[in-house]
PDB file of N, CA and C in Angstrom:
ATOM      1  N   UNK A   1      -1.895  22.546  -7.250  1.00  0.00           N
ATOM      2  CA  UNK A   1      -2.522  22.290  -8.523  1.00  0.00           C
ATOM      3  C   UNK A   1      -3.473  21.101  -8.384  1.00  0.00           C
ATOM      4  N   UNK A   2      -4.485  21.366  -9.056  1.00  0.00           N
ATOM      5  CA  UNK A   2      -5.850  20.087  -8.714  1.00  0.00           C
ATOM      6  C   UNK A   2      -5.587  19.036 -10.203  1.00  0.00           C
ATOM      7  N   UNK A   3      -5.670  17.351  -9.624  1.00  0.00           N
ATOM      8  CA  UNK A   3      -5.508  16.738 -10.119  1.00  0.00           C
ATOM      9  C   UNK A   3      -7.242  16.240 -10.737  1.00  0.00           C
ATOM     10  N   UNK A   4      -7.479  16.309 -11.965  1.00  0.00           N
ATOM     11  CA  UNK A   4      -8.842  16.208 -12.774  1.00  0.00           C
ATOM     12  C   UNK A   4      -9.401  14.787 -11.743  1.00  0.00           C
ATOM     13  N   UNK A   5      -8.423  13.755 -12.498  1.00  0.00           N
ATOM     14  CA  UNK A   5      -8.841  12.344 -12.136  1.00  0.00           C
ATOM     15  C   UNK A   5      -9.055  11.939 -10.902  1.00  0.00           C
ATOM     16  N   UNK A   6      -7.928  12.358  -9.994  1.00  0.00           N
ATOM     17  CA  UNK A   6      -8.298  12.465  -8.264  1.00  0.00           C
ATOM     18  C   UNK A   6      -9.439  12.680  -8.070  1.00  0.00           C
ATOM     19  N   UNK A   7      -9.686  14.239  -8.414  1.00  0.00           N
ATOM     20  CA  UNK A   7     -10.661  14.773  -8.269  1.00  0.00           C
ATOM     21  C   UNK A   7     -12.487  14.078  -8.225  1.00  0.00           C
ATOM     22  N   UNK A   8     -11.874  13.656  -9.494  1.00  0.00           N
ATOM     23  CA  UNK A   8     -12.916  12.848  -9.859  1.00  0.00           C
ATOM     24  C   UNK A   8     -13.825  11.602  -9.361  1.00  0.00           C
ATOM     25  N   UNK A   9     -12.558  10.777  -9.132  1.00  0.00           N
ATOM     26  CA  UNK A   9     -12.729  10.042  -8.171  1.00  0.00           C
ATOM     27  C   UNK A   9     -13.255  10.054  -6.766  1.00  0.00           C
ATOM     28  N   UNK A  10     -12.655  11.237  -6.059  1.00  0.00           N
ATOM     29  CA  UNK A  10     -13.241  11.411  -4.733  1.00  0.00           C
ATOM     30  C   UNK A  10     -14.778  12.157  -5.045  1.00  0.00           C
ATOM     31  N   UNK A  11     -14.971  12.923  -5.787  1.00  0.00           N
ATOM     32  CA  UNK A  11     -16.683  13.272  -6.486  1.00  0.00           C
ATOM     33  C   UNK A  11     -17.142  11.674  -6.495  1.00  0.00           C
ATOM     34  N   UNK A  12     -17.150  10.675  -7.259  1.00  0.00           N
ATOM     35  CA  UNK A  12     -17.339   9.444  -7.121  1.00  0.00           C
ATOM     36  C   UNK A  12     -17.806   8.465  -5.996  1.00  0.00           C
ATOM     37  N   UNK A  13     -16.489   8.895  -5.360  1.00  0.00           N
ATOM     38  CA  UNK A  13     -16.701   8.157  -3.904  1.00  0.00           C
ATOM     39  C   UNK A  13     -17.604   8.657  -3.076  1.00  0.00           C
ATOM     40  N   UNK A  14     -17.579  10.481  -3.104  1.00  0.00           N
ATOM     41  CA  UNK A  14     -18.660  11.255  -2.353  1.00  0.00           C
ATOM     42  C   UNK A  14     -20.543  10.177  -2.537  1.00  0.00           C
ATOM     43  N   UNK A  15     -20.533  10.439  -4.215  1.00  0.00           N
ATOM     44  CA  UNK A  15     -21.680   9.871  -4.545  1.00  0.00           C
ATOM     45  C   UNK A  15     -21.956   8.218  -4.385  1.00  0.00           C
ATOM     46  N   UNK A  16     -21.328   7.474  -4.095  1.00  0.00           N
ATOM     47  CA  UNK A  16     -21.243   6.211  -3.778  1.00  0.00           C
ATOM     48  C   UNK A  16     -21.680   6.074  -2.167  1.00  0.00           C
ATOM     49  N   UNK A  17     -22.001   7.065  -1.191  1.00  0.00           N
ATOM     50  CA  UNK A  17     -21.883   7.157  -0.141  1.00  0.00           C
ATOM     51  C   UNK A  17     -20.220   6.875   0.730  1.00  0.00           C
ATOM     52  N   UNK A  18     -19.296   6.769   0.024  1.00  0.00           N
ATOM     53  CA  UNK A  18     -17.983   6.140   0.437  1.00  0.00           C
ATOM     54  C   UNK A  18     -16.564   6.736   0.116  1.00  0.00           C
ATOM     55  N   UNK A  19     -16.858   8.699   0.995  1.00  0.00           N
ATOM     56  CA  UNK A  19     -15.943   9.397   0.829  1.00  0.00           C
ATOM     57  C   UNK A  19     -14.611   9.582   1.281  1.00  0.00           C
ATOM     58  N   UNK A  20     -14.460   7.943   2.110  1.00  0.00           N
ATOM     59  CA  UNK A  20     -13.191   8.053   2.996  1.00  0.00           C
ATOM     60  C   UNK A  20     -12.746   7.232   1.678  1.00  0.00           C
ATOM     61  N   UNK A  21     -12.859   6.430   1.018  1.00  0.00           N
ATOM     62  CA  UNK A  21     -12.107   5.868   0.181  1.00  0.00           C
ATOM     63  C   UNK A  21     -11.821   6.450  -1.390  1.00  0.00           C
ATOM     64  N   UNK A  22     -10.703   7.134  -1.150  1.00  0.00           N
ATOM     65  CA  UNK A  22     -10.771   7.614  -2.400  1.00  0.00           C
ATOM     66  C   UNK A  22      -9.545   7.203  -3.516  1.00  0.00           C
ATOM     67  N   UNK A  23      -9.391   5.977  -3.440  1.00  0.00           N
ATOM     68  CA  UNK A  23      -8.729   5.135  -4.235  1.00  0.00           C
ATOM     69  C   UNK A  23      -9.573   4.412  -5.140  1.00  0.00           C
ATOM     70  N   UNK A  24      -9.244   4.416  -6.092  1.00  0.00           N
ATOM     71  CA  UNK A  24     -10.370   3.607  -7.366  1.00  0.00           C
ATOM     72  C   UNK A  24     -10.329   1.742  -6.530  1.00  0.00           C
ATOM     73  N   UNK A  25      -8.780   1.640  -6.772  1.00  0.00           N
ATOM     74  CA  UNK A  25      -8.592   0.167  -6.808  1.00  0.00           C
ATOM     75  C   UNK A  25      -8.050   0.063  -5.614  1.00  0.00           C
ATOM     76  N   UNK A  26      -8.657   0.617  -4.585  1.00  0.00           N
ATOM     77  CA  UNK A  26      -9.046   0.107  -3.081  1.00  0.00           C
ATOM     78  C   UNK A  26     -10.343  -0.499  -2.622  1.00  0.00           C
ATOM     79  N   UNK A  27     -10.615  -1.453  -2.164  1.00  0.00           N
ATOM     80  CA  UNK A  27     -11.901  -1.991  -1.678  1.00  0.00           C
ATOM     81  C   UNK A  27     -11.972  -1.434  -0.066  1.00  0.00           C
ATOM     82  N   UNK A  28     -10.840  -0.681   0.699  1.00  0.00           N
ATOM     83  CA  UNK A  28     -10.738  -1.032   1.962  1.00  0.00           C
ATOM     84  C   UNK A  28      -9.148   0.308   2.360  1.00  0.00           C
ATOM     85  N   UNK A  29      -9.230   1.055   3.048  1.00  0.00           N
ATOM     86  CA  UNK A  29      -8.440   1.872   3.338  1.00  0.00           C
ATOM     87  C   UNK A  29      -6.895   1.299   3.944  1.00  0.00           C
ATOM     88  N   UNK A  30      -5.815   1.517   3.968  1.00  0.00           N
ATOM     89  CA  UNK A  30      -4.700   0.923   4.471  1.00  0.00           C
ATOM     90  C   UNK A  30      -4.849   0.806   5.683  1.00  0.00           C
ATOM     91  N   UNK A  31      -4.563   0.317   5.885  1.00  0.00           N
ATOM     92  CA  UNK A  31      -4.106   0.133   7.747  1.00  0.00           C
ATOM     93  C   UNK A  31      -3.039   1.142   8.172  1.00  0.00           C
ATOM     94  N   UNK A  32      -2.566   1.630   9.222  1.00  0.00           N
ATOM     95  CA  UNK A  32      -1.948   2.256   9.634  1.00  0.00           C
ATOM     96  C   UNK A  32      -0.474   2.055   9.614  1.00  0.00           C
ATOM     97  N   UNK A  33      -0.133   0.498   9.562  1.00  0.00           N
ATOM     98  CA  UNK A  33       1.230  -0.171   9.381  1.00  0.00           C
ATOM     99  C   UNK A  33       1.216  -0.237   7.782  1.00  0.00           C
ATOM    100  N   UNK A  34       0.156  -0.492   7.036  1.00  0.00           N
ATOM    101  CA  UNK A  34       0.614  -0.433   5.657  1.00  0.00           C
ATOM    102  C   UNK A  34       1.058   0.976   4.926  1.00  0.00           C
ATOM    103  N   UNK A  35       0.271   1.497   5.621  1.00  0.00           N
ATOM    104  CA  UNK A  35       0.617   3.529   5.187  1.00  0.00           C
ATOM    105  C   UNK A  35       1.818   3.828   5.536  1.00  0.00           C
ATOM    106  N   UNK A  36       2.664   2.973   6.906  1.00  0.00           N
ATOM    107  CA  UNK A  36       4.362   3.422   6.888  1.00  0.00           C
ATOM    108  C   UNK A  36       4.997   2.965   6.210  1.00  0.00           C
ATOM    109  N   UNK A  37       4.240   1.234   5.791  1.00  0.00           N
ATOM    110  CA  UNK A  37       5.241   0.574   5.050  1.00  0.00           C
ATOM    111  C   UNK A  37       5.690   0.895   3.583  1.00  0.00           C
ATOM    112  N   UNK A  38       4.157   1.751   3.008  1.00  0.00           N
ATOM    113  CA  UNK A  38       4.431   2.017   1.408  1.00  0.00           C
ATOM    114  C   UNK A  38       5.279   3.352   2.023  1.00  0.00           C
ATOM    115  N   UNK A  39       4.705   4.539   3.038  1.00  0.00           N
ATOM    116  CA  UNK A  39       5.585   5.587   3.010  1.00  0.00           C
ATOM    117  C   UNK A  39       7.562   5.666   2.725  1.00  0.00           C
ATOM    118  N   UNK A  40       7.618   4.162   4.013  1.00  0.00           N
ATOM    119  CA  UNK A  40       9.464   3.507   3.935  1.00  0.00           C
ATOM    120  C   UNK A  40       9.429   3.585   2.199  1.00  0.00           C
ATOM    121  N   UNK A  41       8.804   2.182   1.865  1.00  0.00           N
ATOM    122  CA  UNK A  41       9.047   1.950   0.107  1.00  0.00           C
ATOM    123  C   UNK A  41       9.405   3.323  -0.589  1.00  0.00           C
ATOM    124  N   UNK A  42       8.129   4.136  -0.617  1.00  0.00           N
ATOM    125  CA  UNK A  42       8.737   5.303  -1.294  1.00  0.00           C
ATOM    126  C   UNK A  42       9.493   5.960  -1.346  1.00  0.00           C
ATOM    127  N   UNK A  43      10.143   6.111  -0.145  1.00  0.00           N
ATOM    128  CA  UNK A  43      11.115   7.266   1.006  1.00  0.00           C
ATOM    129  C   UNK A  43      12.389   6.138  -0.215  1.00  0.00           C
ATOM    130  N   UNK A  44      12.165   5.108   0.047  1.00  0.00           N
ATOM    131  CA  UNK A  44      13.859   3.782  -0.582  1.00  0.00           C
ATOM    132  C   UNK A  44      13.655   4.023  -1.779  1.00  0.00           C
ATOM    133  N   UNK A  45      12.633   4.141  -2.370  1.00  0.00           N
ATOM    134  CA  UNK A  45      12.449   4.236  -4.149  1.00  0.00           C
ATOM    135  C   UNK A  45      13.073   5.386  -4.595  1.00  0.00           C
ATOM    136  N   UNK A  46      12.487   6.773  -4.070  1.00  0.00           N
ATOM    137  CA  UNK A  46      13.033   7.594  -3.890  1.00  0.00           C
ATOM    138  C   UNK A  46      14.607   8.229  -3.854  1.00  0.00           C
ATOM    139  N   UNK A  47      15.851   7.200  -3.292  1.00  0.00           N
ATOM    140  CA  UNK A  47      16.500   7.215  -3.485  1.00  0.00           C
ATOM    141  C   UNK A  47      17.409   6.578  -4.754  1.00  0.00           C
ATOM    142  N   UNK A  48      16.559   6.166  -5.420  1.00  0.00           N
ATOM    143  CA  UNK A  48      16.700   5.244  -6.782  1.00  0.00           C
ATOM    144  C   UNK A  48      16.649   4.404  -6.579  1.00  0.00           C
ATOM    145  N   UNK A  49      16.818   3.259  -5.814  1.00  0.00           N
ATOM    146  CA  UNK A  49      17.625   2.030  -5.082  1.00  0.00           C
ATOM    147  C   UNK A  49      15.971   0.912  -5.416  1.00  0.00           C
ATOM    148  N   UNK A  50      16.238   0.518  -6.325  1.00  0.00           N
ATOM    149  CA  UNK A  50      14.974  -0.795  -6.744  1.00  0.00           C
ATOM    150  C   UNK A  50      14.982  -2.038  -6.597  1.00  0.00           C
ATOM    151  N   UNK A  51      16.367  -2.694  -6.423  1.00  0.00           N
ATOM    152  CA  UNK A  51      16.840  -3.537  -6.037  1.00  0.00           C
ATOM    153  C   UNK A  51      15.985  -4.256  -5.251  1.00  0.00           C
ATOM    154  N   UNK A  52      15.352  -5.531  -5.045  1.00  0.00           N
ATOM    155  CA  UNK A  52      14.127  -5.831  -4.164  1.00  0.00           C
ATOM    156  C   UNK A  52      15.448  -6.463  -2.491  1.00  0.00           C
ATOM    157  N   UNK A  53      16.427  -6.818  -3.140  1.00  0.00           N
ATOM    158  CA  UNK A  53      17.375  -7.489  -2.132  1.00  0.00           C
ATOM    159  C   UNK A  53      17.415  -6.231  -0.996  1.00  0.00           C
ATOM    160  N   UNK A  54      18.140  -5.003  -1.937  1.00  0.00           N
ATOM    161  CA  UNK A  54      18.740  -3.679  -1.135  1.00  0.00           C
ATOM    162  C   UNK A  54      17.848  -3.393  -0.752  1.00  0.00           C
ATOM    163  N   UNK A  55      16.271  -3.610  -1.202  1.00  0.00           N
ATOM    164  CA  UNK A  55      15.124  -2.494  -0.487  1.00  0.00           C
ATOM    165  C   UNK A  55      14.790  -3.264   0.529  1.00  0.00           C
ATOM    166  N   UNK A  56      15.203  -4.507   0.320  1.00  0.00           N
ATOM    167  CA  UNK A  56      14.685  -5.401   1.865  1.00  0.00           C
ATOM    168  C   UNK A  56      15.521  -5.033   3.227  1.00  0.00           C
ATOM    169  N   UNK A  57      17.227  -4.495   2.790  1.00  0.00           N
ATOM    170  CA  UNK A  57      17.979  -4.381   3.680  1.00  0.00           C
ATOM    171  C   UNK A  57      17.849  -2.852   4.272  1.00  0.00           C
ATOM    172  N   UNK A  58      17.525  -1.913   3.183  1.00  0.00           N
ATOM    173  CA  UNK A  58      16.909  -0.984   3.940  1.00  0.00           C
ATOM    174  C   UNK A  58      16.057  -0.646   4.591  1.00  0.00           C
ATOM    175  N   UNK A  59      14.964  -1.841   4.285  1.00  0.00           N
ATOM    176  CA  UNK A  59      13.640  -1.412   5.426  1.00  0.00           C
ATOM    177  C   UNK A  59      13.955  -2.452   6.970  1.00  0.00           C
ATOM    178  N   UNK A  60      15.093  -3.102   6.971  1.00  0.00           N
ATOM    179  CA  UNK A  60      15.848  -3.601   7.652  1.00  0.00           C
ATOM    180  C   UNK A  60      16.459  -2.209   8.799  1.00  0.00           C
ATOM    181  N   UNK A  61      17.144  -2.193   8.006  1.00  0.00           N
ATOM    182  CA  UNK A  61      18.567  -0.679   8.738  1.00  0.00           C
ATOM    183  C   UNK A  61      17.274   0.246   9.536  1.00  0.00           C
ATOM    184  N   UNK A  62      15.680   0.515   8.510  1.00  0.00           N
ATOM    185  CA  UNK A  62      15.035   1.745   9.426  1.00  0.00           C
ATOM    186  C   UNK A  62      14.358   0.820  10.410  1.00  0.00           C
ATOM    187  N   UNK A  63      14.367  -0.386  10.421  1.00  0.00           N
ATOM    188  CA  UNK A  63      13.397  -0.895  11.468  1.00  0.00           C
ATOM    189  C   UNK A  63      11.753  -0.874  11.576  1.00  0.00           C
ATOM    190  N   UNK A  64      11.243  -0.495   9.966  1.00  0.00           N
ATOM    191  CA  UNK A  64      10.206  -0.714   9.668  1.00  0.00           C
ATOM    192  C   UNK A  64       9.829  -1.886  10.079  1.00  0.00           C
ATOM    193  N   UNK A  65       8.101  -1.860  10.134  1.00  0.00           N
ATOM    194  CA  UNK A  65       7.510  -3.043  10.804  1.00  0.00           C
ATOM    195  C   UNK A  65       6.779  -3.826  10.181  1.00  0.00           C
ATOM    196  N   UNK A  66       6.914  -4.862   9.465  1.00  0.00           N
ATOM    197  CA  UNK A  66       6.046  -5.712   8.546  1.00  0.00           C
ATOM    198  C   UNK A  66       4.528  -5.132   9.015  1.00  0.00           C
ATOM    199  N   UNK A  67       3.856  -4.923   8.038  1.00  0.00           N
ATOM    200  CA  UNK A  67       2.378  -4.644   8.406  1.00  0.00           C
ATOM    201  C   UNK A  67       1.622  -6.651   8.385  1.00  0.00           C
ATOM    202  N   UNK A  68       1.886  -7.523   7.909  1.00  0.00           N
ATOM    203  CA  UNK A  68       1.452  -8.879   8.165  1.00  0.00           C
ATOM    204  C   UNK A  68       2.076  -9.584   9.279  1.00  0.00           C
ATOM    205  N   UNK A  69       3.291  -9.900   8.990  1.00  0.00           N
ATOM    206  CA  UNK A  69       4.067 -10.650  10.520  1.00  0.00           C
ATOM    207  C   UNK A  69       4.264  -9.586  11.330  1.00  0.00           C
ATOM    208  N   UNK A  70       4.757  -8.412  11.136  1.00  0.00           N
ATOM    209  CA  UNK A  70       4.827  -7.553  12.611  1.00  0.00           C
ATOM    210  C   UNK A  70       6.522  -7.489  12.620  1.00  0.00           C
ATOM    211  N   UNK A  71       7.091  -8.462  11.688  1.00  0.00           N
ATOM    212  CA  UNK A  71       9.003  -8.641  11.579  1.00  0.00           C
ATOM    213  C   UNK A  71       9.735  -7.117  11.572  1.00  0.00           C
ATOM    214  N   UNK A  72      10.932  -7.166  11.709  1.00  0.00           N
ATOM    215  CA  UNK A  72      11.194  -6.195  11.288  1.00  0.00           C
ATOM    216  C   UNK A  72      12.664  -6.611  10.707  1.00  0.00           C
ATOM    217  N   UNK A  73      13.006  -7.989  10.521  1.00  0.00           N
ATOM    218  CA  UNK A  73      14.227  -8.331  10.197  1.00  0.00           C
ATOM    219  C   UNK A  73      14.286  -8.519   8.591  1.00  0.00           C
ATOM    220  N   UNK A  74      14.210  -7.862   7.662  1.00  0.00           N
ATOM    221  CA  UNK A  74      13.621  -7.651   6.297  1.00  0.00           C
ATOM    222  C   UNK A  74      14.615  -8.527   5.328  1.00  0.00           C
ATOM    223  N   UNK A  75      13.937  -9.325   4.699  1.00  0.00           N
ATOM    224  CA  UNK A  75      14.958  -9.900   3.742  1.00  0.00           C
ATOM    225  C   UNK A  75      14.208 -10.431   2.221  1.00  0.00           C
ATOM    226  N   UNK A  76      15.112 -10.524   1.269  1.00  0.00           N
ATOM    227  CA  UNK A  76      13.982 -10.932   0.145  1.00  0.00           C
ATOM    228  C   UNK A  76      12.773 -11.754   0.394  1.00  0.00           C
ATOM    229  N   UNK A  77      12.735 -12.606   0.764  1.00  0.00           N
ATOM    230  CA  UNK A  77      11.434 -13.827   0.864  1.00  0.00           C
ATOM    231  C   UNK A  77      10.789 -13.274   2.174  1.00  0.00           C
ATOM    232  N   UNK A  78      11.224 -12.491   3.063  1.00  0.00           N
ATOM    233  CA  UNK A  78       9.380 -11.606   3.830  1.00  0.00           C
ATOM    234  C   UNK A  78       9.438 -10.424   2.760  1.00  0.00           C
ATOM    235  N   UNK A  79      10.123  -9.485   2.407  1.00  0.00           N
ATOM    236  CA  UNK A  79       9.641  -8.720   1.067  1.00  0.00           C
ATOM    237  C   UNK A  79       8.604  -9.398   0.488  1.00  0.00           C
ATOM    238  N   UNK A  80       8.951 -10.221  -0.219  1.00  0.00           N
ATOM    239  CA  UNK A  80       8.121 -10.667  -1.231  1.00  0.00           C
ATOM    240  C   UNK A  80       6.594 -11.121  -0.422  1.00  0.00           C
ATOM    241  N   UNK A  81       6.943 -12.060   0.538  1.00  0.00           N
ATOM    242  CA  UNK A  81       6.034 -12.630   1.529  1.00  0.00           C
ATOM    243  C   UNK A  81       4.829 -11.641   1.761  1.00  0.00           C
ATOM    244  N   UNK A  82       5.057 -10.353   2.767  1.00  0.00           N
ATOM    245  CA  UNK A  82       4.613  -9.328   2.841  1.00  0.00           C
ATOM    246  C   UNK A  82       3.547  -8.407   1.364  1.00  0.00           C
ATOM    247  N   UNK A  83       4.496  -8.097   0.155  1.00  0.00           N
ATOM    248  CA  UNK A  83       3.718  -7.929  -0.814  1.00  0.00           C
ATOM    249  C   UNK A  83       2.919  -8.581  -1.369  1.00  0.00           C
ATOM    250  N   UNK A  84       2.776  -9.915  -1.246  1.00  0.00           N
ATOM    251  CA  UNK A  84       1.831 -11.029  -2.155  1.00  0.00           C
ATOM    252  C   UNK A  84       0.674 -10.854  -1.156  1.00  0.00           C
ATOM    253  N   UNK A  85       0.997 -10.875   0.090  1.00  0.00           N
ATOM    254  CA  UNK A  85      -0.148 -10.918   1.568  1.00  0.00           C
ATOM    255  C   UNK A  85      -1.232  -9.829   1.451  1.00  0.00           C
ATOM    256  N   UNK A  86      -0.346  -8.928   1.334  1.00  0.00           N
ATOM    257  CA  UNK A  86      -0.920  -6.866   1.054  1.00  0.00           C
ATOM    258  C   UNK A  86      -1.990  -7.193   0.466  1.00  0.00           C
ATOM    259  N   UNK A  87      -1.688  -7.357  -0.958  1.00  0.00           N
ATOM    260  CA  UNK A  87      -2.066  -7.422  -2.491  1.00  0.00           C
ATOM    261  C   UNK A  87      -3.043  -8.223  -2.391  1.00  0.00           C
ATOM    262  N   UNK A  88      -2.986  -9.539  -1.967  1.00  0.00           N
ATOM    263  CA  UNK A  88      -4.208 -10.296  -2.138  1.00  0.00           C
ATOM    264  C   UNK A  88      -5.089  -9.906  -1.056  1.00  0.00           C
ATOM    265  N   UNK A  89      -5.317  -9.703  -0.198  1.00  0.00           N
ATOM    266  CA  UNK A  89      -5.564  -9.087   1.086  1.00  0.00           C
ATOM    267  C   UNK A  89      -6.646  -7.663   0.384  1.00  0.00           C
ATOM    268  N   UNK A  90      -5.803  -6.723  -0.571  1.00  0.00           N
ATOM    269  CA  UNK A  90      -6.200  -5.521  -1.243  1.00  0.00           C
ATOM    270  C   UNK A  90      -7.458  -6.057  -2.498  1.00  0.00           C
ATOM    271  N   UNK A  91      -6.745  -7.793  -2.877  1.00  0.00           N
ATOM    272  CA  UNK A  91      -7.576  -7.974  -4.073  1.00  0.00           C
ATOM    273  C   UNK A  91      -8.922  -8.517  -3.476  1.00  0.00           C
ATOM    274  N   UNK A  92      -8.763  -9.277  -2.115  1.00  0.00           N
ATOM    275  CA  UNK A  92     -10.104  -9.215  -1.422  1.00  0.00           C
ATOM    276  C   UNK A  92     -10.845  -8.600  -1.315  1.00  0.00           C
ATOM    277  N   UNK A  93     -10.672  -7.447  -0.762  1.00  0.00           N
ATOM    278  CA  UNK A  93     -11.284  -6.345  -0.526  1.00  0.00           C
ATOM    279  C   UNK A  93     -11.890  -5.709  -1.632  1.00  0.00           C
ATOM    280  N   UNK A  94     -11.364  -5.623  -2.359  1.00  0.00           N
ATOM    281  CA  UNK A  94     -12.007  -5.084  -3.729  1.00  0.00           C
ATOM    282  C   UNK A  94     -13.021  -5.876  -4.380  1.00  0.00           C
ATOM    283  N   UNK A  95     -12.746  -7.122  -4.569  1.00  0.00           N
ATOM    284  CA  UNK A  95     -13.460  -8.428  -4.685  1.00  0.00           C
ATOM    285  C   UNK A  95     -15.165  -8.182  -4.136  1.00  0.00           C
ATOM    286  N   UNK A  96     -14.881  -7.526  -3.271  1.00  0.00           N
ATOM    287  CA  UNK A  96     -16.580  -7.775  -2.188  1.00  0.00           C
ATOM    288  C   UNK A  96     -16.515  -6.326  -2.591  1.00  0.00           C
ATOM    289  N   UNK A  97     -15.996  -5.267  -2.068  1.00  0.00           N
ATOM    290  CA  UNK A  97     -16.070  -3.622  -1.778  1.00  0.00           C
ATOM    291  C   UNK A  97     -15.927  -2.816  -3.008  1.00  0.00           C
ATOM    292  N   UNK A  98     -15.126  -3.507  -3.608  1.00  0.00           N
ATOM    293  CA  UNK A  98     -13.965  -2.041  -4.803  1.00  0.00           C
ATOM    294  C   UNK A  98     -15.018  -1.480  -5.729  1.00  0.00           C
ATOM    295  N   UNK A  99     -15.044  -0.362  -6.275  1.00  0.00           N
ATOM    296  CA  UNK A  99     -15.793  -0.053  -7.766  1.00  0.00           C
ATOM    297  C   UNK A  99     -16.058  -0.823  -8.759  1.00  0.00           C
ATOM    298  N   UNK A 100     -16.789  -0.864  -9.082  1.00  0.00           N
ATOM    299  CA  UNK A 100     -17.189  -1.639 -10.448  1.00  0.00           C
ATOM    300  C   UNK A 100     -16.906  -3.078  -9.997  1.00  0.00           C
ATOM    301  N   UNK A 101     -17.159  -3.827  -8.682  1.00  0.00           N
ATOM    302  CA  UNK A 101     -16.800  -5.176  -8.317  1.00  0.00           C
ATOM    303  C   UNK A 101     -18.086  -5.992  -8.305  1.00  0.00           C
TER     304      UNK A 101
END
């Protein structure tokens, strides 16, 4: 089933010259370690489990790989560490690159 707004967006990006990015509020495509790391997140969300403590210990147990330090010993404060890094990192990028920036 075709999503309108997706859709839309990547029409967008086509015409922007900038069809690999087809995230609105991306300035800059993931990296290859960030694409496992949200894939883990989801795969843990997925199981209901939101807990930021438990989701740290599960991306612990799979041996996911920090996409910033490279860690893989996961605990609340690189959780958090890691997401603030992403994010501002993402808000850079957008900053100079993103739509409507």
């Amino acid at each position: 089933m075709s999503d309108a707004f997706k859709d839309r967006l990547s029409e967008r990006a086509r015409e922007t010259g900038r069809p690999a990015l087809g995230n609105q509020c991306r300035g800059r495509p993931l990296t290859p370690a960030e694409d496992a790391f949200a894939d883990a997140l989801m795969a843990i969300y997925g199981t209901g489990q939101h807990d930021f403590t438990a989701v740290a210990a599960l991306l612990a147990e799979r041996a996911v790989v920090a996409p910033i330090s490279g860690r893989t010993d996961w605990d609340l404060a690189l959780l958090e560490a890691e997401l603030k890094a992403i994010n501002a990192d993402l808000d850079a990028a957008y900053a100079e690159a993103g739509y409507g920036a």
